[in-house]
Protein backbone atom coordinates (compact mmCIF):
# COMPACT_ATOMS: atom_id res chain seq x y z
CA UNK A 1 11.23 -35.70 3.73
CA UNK A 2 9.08 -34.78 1.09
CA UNK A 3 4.94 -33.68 1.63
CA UNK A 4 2.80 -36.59 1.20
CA UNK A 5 0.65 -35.92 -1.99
CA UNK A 6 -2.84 -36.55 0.48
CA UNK A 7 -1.25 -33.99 2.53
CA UNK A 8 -1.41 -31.61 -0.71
CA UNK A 9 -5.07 -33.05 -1.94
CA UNK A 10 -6.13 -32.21 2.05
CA UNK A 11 -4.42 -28.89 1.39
CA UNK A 12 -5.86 -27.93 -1.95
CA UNK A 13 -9.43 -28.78 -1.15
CA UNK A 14 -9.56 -27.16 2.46
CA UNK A 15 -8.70 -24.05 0.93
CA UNK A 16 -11.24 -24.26 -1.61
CA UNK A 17 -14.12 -24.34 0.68
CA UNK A 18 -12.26 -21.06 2.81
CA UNK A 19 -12.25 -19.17 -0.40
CA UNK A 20 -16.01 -20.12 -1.60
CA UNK A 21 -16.99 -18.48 1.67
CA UNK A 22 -14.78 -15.85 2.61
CA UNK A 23 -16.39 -11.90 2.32
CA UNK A 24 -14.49 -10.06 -0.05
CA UNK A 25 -14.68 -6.67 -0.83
CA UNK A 26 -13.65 -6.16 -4.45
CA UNK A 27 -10.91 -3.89 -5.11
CA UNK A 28 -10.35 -1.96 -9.03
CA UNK A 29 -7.85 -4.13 -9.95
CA UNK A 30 -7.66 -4.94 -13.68
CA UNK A 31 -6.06 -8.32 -13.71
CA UNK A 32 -4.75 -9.15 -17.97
CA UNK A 33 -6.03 -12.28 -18.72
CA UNK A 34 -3.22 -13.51 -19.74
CA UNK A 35 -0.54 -12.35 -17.29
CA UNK A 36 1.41 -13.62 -14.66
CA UNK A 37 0.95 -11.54 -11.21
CA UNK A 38 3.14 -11.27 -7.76
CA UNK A 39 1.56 -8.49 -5.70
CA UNK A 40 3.62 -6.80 -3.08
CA UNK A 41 2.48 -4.04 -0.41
CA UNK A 42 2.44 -3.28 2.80
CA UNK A 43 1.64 -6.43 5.51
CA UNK A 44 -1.99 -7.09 6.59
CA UNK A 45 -3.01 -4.82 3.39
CA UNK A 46 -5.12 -7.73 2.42
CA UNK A 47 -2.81 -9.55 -0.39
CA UNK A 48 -4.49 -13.04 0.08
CA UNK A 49 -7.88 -11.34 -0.43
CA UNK A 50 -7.08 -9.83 -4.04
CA UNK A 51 -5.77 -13.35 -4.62
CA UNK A 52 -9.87 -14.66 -3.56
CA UNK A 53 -11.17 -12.01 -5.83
CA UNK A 54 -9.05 -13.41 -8.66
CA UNK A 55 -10.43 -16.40 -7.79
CA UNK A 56 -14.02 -15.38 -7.88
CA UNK A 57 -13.43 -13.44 -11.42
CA UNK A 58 -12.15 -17.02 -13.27
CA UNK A 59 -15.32 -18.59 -11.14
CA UNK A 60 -17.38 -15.95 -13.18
CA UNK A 61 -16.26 -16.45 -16.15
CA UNK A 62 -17.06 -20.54 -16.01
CA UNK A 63 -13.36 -22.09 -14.36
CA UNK A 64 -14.27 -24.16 -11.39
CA UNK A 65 -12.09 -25.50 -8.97
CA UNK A 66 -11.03 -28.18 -11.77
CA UNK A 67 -9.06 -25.36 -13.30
CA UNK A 68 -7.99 -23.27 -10.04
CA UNK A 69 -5.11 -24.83 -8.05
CA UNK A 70 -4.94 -21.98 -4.34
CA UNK A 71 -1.77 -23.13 -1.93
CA UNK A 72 -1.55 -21.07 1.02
CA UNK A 73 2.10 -21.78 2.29
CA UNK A 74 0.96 -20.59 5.88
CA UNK A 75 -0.94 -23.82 6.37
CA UNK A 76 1.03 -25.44 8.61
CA UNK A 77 0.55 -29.07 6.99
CA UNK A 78 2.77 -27.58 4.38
CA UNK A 79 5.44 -26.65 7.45
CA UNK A 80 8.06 -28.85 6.05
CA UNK A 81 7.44 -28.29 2.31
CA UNK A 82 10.47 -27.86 0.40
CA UNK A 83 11.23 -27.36 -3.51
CA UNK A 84 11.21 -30.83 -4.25
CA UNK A 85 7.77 -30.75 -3.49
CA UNK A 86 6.15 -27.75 -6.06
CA UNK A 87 5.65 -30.43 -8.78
CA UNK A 88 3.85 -32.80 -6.71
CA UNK A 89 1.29 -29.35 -6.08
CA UNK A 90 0.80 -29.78 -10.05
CA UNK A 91 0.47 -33.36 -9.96
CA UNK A 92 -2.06 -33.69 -6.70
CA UNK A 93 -4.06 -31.37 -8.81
CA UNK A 94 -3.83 -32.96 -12.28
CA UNK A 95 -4.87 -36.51 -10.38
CA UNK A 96 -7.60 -34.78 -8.17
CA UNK A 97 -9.21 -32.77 -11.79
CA UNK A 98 -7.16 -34.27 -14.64
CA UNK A 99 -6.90 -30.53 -16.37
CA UNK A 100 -3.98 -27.93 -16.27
CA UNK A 101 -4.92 -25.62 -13.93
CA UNK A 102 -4.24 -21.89 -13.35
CA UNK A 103 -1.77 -21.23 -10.08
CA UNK A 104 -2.08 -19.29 -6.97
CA UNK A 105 0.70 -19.30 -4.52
CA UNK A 106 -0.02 -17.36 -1.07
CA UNK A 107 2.53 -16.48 1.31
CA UNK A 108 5.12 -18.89 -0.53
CA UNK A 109 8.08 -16.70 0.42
CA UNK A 110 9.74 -18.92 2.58
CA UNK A 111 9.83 -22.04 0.02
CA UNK A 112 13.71 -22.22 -0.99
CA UNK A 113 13.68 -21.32 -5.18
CA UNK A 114 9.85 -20.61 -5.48
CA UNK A 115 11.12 -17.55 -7.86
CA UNK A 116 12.25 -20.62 -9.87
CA UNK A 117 9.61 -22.68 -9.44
CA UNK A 118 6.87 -19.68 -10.84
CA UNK A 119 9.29 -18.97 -13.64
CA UNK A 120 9.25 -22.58 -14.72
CA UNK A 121 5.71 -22.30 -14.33
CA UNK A 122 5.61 -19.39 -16.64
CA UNK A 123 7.63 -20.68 -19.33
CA UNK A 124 5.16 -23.53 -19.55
CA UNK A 125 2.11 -21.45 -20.24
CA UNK A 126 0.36 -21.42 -16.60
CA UNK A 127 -0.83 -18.27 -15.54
CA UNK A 128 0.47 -17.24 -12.03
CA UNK A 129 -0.56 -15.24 -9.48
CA UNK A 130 1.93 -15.04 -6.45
CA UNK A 131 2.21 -13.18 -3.04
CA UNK A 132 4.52 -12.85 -0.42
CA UNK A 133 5.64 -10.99 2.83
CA UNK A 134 7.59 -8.49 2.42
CA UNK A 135 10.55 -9.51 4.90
CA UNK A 136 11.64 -11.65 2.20
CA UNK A 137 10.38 -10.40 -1.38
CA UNK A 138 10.60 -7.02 -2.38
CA UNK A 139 9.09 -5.75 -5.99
CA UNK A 140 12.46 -4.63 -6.84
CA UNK A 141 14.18 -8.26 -6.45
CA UNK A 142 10.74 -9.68 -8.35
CA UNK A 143 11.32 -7.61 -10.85
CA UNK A 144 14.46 -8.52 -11.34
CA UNK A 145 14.14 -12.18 -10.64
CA UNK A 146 11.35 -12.87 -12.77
CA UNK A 147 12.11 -10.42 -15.27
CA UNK A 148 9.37 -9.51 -17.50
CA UNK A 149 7.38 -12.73 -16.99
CA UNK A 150 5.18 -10.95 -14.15
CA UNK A 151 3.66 -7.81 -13.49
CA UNK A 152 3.94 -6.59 -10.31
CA UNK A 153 0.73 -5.69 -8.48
CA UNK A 154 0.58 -2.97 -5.93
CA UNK A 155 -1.00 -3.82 -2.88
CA UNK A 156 -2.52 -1.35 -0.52
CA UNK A 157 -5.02 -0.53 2.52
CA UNK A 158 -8.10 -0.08 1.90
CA UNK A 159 -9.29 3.20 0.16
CA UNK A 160 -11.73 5.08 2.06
CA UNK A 161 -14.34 3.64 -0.79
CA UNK A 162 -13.51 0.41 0.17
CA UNK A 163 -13.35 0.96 3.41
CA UNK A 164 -17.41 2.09 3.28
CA UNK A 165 -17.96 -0.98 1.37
CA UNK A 166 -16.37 -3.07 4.46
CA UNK A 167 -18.91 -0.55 6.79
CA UNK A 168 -21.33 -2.25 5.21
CA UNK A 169 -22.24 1.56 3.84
CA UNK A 170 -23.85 1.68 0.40
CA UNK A 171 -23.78 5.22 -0.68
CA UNK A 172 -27.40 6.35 -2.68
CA UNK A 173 -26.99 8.35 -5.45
CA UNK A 174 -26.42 12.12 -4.21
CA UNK A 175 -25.83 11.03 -1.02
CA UNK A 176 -23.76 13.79 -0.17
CA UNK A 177 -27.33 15.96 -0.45
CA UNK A 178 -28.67 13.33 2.47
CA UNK A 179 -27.57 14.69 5.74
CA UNK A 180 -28.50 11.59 7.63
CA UNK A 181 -26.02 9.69 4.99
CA UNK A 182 -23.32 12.68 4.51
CA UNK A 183 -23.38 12.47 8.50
CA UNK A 184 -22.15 8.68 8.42
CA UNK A 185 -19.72 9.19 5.67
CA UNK A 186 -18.40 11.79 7.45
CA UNK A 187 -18.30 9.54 10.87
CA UNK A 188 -16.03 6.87 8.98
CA UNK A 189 -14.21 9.04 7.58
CA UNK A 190 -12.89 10.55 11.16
CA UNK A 191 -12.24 6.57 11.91
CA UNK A 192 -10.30 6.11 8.85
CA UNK A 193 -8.67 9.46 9.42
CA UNK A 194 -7.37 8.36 12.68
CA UNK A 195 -6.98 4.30 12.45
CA UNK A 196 -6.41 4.19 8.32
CA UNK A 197 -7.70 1.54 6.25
CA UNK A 198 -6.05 -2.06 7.05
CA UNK A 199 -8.34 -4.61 6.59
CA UNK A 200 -7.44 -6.18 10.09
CA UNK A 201 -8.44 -3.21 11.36
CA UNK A 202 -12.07 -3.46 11.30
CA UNK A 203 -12.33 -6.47 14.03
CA UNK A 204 -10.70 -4.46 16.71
CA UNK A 205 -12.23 -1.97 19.23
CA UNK A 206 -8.54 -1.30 20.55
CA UNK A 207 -7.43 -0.40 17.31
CA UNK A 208 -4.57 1.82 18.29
CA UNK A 209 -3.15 -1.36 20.55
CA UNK A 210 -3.66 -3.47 17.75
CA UNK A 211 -2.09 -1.02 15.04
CA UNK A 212 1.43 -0.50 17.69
CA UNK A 213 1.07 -4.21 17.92
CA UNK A 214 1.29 -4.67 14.15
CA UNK A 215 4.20 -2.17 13.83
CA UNK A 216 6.49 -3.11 16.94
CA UNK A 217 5.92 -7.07 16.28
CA UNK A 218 5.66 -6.88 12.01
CA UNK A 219 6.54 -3.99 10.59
CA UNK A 220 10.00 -3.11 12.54
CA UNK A 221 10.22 -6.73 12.82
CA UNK A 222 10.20 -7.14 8.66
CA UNK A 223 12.91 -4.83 8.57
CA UNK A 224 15.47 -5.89 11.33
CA UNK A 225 15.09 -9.87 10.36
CA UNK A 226 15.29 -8.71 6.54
CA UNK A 227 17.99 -6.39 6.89
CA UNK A 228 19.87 -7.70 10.14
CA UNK A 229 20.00 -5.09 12.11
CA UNK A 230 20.41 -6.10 15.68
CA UNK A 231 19.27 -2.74 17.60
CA UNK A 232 16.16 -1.18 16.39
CA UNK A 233 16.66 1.63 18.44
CA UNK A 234 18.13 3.89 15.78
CA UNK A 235 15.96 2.40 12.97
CA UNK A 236 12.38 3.58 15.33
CA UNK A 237 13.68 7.29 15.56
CA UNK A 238 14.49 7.40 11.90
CA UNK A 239 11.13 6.04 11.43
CA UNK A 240 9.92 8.68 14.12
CA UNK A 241 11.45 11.44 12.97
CA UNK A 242 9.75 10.95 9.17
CA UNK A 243 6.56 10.83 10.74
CA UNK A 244 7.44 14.11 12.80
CA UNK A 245 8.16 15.98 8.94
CA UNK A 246 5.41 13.96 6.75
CA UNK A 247 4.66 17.44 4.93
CA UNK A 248 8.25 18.64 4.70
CA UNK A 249 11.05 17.90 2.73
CA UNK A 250 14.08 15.67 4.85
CA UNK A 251 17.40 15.20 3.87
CA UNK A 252 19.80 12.59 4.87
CA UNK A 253 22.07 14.75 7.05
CA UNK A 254 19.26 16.53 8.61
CA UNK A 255 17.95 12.28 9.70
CA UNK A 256 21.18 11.54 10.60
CA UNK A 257 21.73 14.89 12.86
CA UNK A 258 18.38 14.04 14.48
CA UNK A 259 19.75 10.20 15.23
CA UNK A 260 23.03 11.33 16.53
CA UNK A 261 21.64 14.09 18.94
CA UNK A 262 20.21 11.25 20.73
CA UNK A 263 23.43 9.54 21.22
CA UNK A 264 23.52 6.85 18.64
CA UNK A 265 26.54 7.01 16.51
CA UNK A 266 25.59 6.45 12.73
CA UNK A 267 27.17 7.65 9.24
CA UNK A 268 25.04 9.41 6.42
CA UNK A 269 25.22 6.35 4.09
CA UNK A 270 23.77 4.12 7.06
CA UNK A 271 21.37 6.27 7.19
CA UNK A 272 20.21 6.13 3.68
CA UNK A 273 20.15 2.55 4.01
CA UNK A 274 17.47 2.53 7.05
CA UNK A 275 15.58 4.71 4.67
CA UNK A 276 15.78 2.79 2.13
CA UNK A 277 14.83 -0.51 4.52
CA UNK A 278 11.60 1.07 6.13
CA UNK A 279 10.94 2.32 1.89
CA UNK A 280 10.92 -1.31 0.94
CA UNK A 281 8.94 -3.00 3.24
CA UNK A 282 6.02 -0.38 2.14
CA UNK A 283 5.88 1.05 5.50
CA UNK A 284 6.62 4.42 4.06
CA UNK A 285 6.51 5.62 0.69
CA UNK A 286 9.06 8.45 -0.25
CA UNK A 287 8.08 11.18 -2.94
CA UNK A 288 10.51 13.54 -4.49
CA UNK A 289 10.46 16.50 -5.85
CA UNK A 290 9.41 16.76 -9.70
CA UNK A 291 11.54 19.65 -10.86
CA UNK A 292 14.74 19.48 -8.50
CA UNK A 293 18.03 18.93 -9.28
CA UNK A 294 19.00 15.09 -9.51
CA UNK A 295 20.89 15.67 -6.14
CA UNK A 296 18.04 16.93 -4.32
CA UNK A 297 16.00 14.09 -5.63
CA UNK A 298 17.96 11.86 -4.60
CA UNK A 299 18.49 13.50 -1.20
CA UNK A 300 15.12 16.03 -0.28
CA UNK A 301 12.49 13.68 -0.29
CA UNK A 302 8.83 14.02 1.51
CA UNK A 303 8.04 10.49 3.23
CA UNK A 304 4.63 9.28 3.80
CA UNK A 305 3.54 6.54 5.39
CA UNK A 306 1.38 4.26 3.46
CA UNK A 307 -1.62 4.26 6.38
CA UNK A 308 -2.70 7.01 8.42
CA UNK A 309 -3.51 4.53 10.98
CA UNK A 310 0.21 3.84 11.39
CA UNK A 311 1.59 7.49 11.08
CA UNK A 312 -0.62 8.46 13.83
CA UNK A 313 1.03 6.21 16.81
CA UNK A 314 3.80 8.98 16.31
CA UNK A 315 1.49 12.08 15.81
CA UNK A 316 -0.12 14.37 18.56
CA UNK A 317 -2.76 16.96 17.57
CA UNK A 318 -1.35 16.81 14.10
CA UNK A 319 -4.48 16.56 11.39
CA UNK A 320 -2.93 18.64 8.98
CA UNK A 321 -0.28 16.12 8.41
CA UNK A 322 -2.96 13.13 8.63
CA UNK A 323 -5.00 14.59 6.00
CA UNK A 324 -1.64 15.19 4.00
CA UNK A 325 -0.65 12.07 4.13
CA UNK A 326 -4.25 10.47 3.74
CA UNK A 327 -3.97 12.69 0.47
CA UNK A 328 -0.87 11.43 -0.85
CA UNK A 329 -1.28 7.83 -0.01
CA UNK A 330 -4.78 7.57 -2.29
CA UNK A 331 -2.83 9.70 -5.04
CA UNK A 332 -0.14 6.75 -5.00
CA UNK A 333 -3.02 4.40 -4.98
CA UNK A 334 -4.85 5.56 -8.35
CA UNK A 335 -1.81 7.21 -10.11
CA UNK A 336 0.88 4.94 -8.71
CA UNK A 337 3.95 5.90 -6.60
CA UNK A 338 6.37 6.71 -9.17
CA UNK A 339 4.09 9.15 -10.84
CA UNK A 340 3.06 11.80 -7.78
CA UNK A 341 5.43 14.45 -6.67
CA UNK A 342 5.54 17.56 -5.00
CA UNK A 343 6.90 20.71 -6.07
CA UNK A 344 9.52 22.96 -3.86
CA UNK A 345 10.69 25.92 -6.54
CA UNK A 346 9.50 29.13 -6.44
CA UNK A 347 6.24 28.29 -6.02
CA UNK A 348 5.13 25.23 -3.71
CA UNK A 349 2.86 22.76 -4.10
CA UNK A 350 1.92 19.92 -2.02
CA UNK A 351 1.92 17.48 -5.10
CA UNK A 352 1.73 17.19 -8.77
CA UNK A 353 0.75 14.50 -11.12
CA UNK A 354 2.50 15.27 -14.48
CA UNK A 355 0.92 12.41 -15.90
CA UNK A 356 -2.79 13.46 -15.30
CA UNK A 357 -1.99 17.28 -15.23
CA UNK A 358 -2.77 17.82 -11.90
CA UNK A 359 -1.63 19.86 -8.54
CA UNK A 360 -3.14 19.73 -5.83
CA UNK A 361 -2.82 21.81 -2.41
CA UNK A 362 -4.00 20.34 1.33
CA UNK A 363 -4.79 22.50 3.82
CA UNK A 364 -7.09 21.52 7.27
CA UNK A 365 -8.62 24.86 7.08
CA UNK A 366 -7.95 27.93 5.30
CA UNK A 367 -10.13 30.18 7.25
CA UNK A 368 -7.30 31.92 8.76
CA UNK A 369 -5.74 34.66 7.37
CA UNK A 370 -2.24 33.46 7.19
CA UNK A 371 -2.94 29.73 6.07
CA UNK A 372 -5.14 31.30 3.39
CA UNK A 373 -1.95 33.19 1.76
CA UNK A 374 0.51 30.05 1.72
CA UNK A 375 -1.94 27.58 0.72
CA UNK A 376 -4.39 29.27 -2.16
CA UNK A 377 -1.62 31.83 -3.91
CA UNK A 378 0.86 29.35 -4.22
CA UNK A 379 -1.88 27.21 -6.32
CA UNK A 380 -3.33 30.52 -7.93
CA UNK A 381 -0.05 31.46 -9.60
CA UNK A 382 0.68 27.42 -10.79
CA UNK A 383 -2.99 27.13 -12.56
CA UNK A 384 -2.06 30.81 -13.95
CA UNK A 385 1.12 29.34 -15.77
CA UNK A 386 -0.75 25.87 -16.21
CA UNK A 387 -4.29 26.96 -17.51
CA UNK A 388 -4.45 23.43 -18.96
CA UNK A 389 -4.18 21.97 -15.61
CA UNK A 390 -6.29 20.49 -13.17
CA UNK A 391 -6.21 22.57 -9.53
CA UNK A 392 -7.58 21.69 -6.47
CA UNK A 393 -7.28 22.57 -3.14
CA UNK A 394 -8.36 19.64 -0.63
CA UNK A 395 -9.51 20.59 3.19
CA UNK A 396 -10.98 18.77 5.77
CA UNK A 397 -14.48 19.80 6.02
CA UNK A 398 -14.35 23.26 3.92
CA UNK A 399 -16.06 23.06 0.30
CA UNK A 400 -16.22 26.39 -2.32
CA UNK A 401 -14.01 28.25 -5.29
CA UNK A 402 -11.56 30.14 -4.32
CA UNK A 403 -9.84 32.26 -7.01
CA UNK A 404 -11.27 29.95 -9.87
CA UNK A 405 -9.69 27.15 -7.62
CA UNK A 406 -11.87 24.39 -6.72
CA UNK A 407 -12.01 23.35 -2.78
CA UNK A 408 -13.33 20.31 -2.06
CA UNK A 409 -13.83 18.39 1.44
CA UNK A 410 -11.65 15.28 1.56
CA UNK A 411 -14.29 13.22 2.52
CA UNK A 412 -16.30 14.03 -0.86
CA UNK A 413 -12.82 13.78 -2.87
CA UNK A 414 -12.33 10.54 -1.54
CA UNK A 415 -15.94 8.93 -2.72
C-alpha cells in the first residue's frame, strides 16, 4: 500500500522545522555546486548533520525550503514506504512549492532500488545528496552503482577542531601563549584522547558504556547482519587482535594463528574476508605500506581504527598506540585514506604522505634514551635523503627541534 501523499507533505515539513533549529557544527567540506553527493563513514559520525549544513549553505545563498526537498527515511511514518512511492516525494513537493527542488535523502538505505531512484534523479538534472548506514551501502558498491554520477563523501568523527567547536571552546588568537586557555585545550584533548570524537559522544557522562554499547549493538552488529555471519565470536578477536598491533604491521596468517590458538577453526582466506568486513563498515581503516612489494601490500597492512574512542575498549595503559592512531586517523581525514602510508624498508617511518611530501614519526615521549634512537634517527636519515620533504616528529606533550626535525605536541598539531 502505497504512502499517502499528506503523509509525505507531514513528512517534508516536520523535518524542515528540525533542520532550521538543529546546532550544527560546520565541518570543511567543499560541496561542488553542481554535484551529486552520497557520503559514507563510520555510524553515529554525524552523516545527517553534514546533510543540515548543506542545507544551511543553499539557505545562504537565497534557496528556501521552496527549493530544498530533506526525507529522513528513519521517520517512522515513512515505515512502509516502498519504491513506488519516490515520485510521489517529487510530486508532494512540486504541489506543496510548485518549483523543482534540490534532493536530500537520509538514511534511505533500506528503500528497495533507491540507487535507481537517485540515478534517475541524476539523469534529470536534480542535484542529490544521499546517505546511508553502512550495513547496507558501502562506497565501493556506490561507486559502482552510481558510477560517476556521484562523488562520494567521506564521513568521519569529529576532528579534535571540531570537537572544541562542539566544547563550546573558541580558541583566541595565540592561545597556545594563554596558559589558562592552553590548559583547557589540553583538558579536551585528554577526553578526546581517551573517548574520540563521535558526535553522540558529547551527551554521555558514561561514555565508555555508551561507546561498548555502540560497538557490541552497531558496529559488530553492521557487520554480522551485512555479511551473515552467525557467530561473532571469531569476528571480535580479529577485531581484538588489530587493536592489540595498531602500530605494527599484521599479516593474514599471523590473524588467523591468533584466531585458531583460541580454538576457532578458520582458513586464511576467511580471514581476509573478516578483514575486509570490519574495513568496510569504516570501523577500521587499513594502511599499507608505500614502498613494499605488491604481496606485502596486499598482505602487511597497519589497521587503525577510525576513533580512538573505540580502539580504547580493547587497550590497557596503551597511549602510545592512542596517539598513533589519533595521528593516523586525522591524516586520513585531511589527506584521505588512500593517500597515507607508512614505510617498513630500511628505514621506518610511522607514515608518509607522498602526495604532500610528508613523513611523519609518533612517539609519547622521547625522553628516554632508547625511544630517542628508534624514533628521531629513523626520521633524521629519511629528511637527509628527502631534503625537499616535510619532517615531523609528533609527541604527546613534548615540543622542540631535534636534529633540524621539528617536534610538535599533538595537541598544537591538531589545532
Amino acid at each position: 500500500m502505497s504512502i499517502r501523499k499528506d503523509v509525505i507533505k507531514q513528512c517534508l515539513i516536520s523535518k524542515q522545522r528540525e533542520v532550521d533549529e538543529a546546532e550544527i557544527v560546520n565541518r570543511p567540506i567543499d560541496f561542488e555546486e553542481n554535484g551529486n553527493y552520497v557520503i559514507v563513514g563510520v555510524r553515529h559520525a554525524g552523516k545527517s548533520y553534514l546533510l543540515y549544513q548543506r542545507v544551511r549553505q543553499l539557505q545562504a545563498e537565497g534557496k528556501g525550503w521552496d527549493e530544498i526537498l530533506f526525507v529522513d527515511f528513519e521517520d517512522e511514518r515513512l515505515a512502509e514506504f516502498q519504491a513506488e512511492d519516490f515520485n510521489s516525494l517529487l510530486e508532494a513537493h512540486l504541489e506543496l512549492y510548485g518549483k523543482k527542488p534540490v534532493v536530500f535523502l537520509d538514511e534511505v538505505q533500506n528503500i528497495p532500488h533507491w540507487d535507481k531512484f537517485v540515478r534517475r534523479l541524476a539523469d534529470a538534472k536534480y542535484r542529490v545528496y544521499v546517505t546511508g548506514s553502512n550495513a547496507k551501502m558501502l562506497s565501493k558498491e556506490v561507486a559502482t552503482t552510481l558510477g560517476g554520477r556521484f562523488f562520494i563523501c567521506d564521513a568521519y568523527p569529529y576532528s579534535f577542531k571540531e570537537y572544541l567547536v562542539a566544547q563550546q571552546v573558541e580558541l583566541r588568537e595565540h592561545w597556545e601563549y594563554d596558559t589558562i586557555q592552553r590548559s583547557e585545550v589540553k583538558r579536551y584533548l585528554n577526553e578526546y584522547f581517551y573517548y574520540g570524537g563521535l558526535p553522540e559522544i558529547l551527551s554521555f557522562k558514561n561514555k565508555r558504556a555508551m561507546l561498548s554499547s555502540l560497538y557490541q549493538k552497531i558496529y559488530l552488529g553492521d557487520i554480522c547482519a551485512r555479511n551473515n555471519i552467525k557467530n561473532d565470536r571469531v569476528l571480535n578477536i580479529l577485531i581484538k587482535k588489530m587493536a592489540e598491533s595498531v602500530k605494527q604491521p599484521l599479516s593474514y596468517n599471523r590473524l588467523r594463528n591468533v584466531i585458531v590458538a583460541t580454538g576457532s577453526p578458520i582458513s586464511v582466506p576467511t580471514t581476509i574476508d573478516y578483514a575486509d568486513y570490519a574495513a568496510d563498515s569504516w570501523l577500521i581503516l587499513p594502511m599499507e605500506n608505500e614502498i613494499g612489494k605488491l604481496t606485502e601490500k596486499e598482505t602487511q597492512k597497519k589497521y587503525y581504527f577510525v576513533d580512538n574512542g573505540l580502539l580504547n575498549l580493547f587497550l590497557m595503559n596503551s597511549e602510545t598506540s592512542l596517539l598513533e592512531n589519533m595521528v593516523a586517523v586525522e591524516l586520513c581525514r585531511r589527506y584521505g585514506k588512500k593517500n597515507v602510508f607508512f614505510l617498513n624498508a630500511e628505514k621506518e617511518i610511522d607514515f608518509v604522505v607522498p602526495d604532500e611530501k610528508l613523513a611523519i614519526q609518533v612517539s609519547y615521549s622521547i625522553k628516554d634514551e632508547t625511544t630517542y634512537n628508534r624514533e628521531v634517527s629513523p626520521l633524521v636519515k629519511y629528511a637527509k635523503a628527502h631534503e625537499d620533504w616535510k619532517c615531523l616528529l609528533i609527541t604527546y606533550d613534548e615540543e622542540g627541534t631535534e636534529e633540524e626535525i621539528p617536534v610538535v605536541p599533538v595537541w598544537k598539531w591538531l589545532t
